[in-house]
N, C-alpha and C. Protein backbone atom coordinates (compact mmCIF):
# COMPACT_ATOMS: atom_id res chain seq x y z
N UNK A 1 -4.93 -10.98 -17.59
CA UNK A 1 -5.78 -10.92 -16.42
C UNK A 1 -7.13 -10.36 -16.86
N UNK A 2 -8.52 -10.65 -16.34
CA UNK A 2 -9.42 -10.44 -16.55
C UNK A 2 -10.44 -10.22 -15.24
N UNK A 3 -10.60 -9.41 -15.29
CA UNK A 3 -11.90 -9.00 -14.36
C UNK A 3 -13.06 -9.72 -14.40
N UNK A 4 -14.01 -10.89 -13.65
CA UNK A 4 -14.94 -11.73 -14.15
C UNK A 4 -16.33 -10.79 -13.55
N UNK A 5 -16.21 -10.36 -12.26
CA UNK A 5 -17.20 -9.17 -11.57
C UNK A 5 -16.97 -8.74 -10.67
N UNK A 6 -17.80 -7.21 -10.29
CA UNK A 6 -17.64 -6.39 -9.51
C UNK A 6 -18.80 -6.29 -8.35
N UNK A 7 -18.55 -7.23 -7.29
CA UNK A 7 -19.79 -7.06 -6.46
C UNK A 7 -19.87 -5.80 -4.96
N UNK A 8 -20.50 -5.12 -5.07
CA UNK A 8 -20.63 -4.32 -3.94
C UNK A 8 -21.03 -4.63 -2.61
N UNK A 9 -20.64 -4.55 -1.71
CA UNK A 9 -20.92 -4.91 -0.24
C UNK A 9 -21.71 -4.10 0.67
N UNK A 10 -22.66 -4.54 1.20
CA UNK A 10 -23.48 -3.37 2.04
C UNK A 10 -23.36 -4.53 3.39
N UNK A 11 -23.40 -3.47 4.53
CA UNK A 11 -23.40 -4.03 6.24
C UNK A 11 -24.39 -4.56 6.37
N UNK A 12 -24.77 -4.96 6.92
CA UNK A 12 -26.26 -5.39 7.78
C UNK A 12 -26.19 -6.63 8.38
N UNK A 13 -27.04 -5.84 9.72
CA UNK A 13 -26.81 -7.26 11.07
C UNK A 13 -27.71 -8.54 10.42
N UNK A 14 -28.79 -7.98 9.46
CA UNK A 14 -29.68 -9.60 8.84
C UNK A 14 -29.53 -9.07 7.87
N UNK A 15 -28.68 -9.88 6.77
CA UNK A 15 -28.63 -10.48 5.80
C UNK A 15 -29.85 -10.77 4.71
N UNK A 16 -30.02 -11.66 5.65
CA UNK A 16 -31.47 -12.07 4.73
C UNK A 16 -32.70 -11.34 4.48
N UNK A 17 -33.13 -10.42 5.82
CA UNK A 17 -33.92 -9.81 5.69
C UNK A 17 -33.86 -8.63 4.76
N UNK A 18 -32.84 -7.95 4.76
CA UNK A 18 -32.22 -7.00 3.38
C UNK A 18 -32.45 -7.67 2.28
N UNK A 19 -31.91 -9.01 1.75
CA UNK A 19 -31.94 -9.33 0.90
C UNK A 19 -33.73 -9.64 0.19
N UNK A 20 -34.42 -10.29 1.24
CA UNK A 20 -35.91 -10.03 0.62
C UNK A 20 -36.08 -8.56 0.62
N UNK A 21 -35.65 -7.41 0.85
CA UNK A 21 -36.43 -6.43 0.46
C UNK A 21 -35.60 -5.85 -0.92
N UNK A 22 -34.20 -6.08 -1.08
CA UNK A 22 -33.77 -6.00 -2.60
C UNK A 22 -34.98 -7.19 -3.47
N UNK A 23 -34.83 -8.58 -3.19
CA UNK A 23 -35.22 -9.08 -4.34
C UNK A 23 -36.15 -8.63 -4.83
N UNK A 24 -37.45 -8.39 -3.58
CA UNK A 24 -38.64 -7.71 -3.78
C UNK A 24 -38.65 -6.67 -4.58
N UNK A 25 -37.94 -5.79 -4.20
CA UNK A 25 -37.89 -4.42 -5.25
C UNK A 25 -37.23 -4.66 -6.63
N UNK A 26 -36.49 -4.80 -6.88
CA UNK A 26 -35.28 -4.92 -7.84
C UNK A 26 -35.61 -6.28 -8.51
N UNK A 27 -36.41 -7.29 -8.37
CA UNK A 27 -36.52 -8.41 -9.52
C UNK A 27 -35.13 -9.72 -9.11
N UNK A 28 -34.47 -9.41 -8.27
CA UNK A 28 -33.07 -10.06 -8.14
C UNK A 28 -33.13 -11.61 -7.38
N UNK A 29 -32.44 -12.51 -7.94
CA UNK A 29 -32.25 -14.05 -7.06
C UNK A 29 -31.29 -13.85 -6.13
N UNK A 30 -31.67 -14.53 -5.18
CA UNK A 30 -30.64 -15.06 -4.13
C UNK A 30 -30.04 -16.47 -4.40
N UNK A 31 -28.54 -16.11 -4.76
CA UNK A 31 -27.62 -16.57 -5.46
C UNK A 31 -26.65 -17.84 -4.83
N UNK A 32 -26.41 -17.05 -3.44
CA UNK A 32 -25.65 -17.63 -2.28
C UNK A 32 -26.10 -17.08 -1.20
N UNK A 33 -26.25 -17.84 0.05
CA UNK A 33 -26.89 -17.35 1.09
C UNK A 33 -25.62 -18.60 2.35
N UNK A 34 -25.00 -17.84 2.83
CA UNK A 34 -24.34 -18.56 4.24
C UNK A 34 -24.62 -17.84 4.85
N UNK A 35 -25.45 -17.22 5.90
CA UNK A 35 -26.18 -16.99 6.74
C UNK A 35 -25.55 -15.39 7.22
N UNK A 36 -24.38 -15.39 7.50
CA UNK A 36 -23.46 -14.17 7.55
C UNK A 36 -23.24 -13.00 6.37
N UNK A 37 -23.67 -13.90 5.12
CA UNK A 37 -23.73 -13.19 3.69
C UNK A 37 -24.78 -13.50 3.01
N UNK A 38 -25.65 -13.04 1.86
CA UNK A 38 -26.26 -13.10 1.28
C UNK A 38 -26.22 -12.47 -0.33
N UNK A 39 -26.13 -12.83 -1.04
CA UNK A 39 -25.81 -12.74 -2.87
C UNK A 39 -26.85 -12.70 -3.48
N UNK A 40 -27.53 -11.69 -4.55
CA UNK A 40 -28.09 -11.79 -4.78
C UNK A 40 -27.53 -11.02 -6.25
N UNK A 41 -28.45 -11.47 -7.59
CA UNK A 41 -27.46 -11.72 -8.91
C UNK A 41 -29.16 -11.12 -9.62
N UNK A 42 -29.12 -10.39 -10.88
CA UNK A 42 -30.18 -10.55 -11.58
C UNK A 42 -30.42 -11.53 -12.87
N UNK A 43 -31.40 -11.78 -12.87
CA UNK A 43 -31.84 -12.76 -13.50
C UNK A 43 -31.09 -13.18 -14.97
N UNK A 44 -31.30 -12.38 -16.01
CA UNK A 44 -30.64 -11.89 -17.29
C UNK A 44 -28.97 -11.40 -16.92
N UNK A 45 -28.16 -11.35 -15.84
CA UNK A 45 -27.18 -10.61 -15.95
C UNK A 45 -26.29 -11.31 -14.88
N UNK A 46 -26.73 -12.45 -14.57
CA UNK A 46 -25.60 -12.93 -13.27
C UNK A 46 -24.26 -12.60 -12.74
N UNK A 47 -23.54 -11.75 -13.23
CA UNK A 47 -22.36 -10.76 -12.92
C UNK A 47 -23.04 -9.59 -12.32
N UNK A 48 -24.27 -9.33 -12.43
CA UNK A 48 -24.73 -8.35 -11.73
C UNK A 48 -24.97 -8.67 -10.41
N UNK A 49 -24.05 -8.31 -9.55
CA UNK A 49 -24.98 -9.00 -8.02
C UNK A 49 -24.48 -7.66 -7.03
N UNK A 50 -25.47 -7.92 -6.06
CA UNK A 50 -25.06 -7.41 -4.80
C UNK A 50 -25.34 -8.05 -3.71
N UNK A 51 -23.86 -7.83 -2.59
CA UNK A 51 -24.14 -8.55 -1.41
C UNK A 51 -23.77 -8.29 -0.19
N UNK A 52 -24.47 -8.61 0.84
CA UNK A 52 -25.65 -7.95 1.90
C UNK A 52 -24.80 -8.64 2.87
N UNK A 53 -23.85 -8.31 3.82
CA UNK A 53 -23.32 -9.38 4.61
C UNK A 53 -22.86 -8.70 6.35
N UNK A 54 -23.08 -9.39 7.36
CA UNK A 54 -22.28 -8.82 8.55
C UNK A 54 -21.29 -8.60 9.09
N UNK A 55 -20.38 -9.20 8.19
CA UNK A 55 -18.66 -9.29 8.30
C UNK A 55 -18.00 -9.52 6.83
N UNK A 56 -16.76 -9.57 6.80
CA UNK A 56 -16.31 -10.17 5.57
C UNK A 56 -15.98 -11.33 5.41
N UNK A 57 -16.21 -12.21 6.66
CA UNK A 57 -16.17 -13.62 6.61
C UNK A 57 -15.01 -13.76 7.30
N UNK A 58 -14.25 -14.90 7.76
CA UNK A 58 -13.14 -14.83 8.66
C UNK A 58 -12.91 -14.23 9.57
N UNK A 59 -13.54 -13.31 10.58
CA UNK A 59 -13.05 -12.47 11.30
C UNK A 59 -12.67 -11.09 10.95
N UNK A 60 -13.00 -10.78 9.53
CA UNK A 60 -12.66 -9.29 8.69
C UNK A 60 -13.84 -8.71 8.38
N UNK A 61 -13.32 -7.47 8.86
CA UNK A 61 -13.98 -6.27 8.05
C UNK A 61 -14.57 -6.36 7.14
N UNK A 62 -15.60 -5.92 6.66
CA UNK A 62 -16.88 -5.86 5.54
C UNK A 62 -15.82 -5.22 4.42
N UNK A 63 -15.45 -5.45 3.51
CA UNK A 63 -14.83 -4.76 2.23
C UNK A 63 -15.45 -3.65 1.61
N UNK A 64 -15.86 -3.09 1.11
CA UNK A 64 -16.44 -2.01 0.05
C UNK A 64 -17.09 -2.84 -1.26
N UNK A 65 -15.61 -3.20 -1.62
CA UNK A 65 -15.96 -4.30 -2.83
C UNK A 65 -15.62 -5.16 -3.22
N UNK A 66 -16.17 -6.37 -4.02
CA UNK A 66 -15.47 -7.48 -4.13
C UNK A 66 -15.13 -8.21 -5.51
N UNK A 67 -13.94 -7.73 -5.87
CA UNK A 67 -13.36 -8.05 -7.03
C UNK A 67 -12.79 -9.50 -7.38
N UNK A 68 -13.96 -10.07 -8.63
CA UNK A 68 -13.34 -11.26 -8.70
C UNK A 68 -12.14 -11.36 -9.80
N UNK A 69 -11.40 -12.09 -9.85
CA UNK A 69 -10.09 -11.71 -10.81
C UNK A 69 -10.08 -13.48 -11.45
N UNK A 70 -9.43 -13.40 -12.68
CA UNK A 70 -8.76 -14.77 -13.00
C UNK A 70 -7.30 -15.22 -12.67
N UNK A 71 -6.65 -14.32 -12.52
CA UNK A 71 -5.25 -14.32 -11.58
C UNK A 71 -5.17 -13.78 -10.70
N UNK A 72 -5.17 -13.80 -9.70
CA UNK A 72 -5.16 -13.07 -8.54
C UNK A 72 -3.32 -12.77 -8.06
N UNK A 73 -2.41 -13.72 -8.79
CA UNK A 73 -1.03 -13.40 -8.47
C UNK A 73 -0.63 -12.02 -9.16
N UNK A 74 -1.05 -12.31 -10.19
CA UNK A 74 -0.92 -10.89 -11.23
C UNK A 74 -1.53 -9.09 -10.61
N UNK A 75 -2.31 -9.93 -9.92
CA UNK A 75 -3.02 -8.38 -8.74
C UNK A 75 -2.15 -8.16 -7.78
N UNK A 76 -2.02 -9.18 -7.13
CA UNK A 76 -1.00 -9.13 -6.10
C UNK A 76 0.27 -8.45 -6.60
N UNK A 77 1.14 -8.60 -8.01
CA UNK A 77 2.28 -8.12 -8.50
C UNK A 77 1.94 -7.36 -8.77
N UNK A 78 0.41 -6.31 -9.42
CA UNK A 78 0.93 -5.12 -9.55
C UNK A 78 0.65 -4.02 -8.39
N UNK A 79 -0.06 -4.81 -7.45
CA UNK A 79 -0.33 -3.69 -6.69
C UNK A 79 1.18 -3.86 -5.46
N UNK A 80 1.94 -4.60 -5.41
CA UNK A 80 2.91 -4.70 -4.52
C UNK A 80 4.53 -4.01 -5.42
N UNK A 81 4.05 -3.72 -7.19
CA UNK A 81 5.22 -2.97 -7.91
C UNK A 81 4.84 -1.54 -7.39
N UNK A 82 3.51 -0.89 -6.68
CA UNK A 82 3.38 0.43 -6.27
C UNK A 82 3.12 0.73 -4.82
N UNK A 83 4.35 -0.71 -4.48
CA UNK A 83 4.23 -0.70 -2.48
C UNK A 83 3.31 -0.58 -1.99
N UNK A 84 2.05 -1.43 -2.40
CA UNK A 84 0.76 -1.82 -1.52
C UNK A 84 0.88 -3.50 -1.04
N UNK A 85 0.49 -3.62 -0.10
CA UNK A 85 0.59 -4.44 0.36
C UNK A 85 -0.50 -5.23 0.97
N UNK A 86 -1.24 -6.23 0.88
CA UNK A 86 -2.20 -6.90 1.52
C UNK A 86 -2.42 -6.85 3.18
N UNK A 87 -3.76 -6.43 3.13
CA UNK A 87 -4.12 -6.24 4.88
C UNK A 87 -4.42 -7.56 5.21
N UNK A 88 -5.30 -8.34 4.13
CA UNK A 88 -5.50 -9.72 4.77
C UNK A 88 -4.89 -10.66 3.93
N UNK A 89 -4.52 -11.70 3.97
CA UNK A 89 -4.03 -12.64 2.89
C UNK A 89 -2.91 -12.53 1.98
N UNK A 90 -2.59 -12.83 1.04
CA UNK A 90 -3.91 -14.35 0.27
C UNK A 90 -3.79 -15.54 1.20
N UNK A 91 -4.88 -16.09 1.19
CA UNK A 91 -5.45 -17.12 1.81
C UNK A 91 -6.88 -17.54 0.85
N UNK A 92 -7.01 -19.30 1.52
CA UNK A 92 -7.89 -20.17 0.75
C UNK A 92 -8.76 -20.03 2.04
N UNK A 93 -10.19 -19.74 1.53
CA UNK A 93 -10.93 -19.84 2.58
C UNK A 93 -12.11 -21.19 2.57
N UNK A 94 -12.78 -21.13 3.35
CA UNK A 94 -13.56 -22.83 3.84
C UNK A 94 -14.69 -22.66 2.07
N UNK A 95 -15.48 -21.27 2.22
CA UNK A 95 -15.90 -21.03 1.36
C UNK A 95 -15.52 -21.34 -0.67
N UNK A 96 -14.40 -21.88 -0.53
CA UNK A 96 -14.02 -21.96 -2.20
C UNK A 96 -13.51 -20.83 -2.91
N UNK A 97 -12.74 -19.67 -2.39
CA UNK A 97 -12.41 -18.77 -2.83
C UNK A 97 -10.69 -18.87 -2.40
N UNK A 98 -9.78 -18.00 -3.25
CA UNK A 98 -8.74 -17.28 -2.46
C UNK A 98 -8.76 -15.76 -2.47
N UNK A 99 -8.18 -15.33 -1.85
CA UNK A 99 -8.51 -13.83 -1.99
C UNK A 99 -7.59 -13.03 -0.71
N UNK A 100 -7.28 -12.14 -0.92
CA UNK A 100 -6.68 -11.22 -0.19
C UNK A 100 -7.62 -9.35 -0.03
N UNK A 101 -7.29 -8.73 0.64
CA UNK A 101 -7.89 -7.77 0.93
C UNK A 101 -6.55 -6.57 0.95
N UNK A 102 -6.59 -5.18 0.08
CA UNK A 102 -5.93 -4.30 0.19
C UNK A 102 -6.99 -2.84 0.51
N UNK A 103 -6.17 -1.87 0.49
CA UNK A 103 -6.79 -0.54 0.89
C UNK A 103 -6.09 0.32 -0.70
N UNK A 104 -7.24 1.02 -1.20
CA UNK A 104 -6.96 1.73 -2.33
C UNK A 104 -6.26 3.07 -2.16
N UNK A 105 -5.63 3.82 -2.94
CA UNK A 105 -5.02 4.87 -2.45
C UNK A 105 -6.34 6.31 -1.60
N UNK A 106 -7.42 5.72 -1.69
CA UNK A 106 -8.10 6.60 -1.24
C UNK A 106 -8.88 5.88 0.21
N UNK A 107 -8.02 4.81 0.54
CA UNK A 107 -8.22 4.35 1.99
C UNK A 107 -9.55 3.05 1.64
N UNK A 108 -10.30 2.71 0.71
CA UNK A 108 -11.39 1.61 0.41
C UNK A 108 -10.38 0.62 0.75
N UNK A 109 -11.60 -0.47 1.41
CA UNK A 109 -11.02 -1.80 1.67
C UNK A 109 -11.45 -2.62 0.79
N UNK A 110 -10.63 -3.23 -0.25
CA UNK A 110 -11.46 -3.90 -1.49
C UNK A 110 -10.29 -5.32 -1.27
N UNK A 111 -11.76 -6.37 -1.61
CA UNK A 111 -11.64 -7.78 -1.98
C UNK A 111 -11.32 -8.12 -3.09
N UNK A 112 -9.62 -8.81 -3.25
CA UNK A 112 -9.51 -9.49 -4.31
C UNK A 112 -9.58 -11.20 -4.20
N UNK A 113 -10.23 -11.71 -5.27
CA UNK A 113 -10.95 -12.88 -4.95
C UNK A 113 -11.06 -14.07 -6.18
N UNK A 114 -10.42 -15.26 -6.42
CA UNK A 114 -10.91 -16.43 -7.34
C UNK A 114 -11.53 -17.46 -6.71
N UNK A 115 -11.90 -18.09 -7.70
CA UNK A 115 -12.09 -19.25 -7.40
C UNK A 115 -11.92 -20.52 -7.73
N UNK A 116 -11.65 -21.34 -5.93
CA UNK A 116 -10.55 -22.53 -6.23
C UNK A 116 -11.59 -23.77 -6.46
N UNK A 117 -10.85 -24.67 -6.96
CA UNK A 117 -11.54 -26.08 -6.58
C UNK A 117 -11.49 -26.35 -4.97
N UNK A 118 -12.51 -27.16 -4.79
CA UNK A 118 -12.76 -27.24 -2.85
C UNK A 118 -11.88 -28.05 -2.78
């Protein structure tokens, strides 16, 4: 299993408007933009991103963070060998991802997340 990146999640009712005032400051592209979320990656470092969103998409909670994985079954097995259990999912979403959502032993709501063929 491999960790591909670690993106951080911040609230905000506009998206976009956050996101021009990161790119502005910080040098950063806007990566992905669906109107509810906004991604933004630096130039030299495209695993570097942060993203700016009003929900977590589906009807969920904003995550903390969003962990992309190359197996995501293998996450799922080890965090369910120390009786954690998924709050949301796994599920394939419209977006091209699968991903499920757990709570860390210190209560964070973190996104685990690949990606599928559409």
């Amino acid at each position: 299993m491999a960790v591909r990146r670690i993106v951080s999640n911040i609230r905000t009712d506009n998206p976009t408007a956050l996101a021009a005032f990161y790119s502005e400051v910080f040098d950063l592209d806007i990566v992905m933009d669906m109107g509810w979320i906004t991604t933004l990656a630096a130039p030299d470092s495209p695993a570097t991103q942060l993203s700016l969103a009003r929900h977590g998409g589906s009807d969920t909670e904003l995550p903390a963070l969003s962990i992309e994985v190359d197996d995501l079954s293998d996450i799922l097995d080890r965090l369910e060998s120390r009786g954690i259990q998924p709050e949301y999912g796994p599920t394939n979403e419209d977006w091209g991802v699968r991903r499920f959502y757990f709570r860390d032993p210190a209560g964070t709501l973190i996104n685990v997340l690949t990606h599928i063929a559409p």
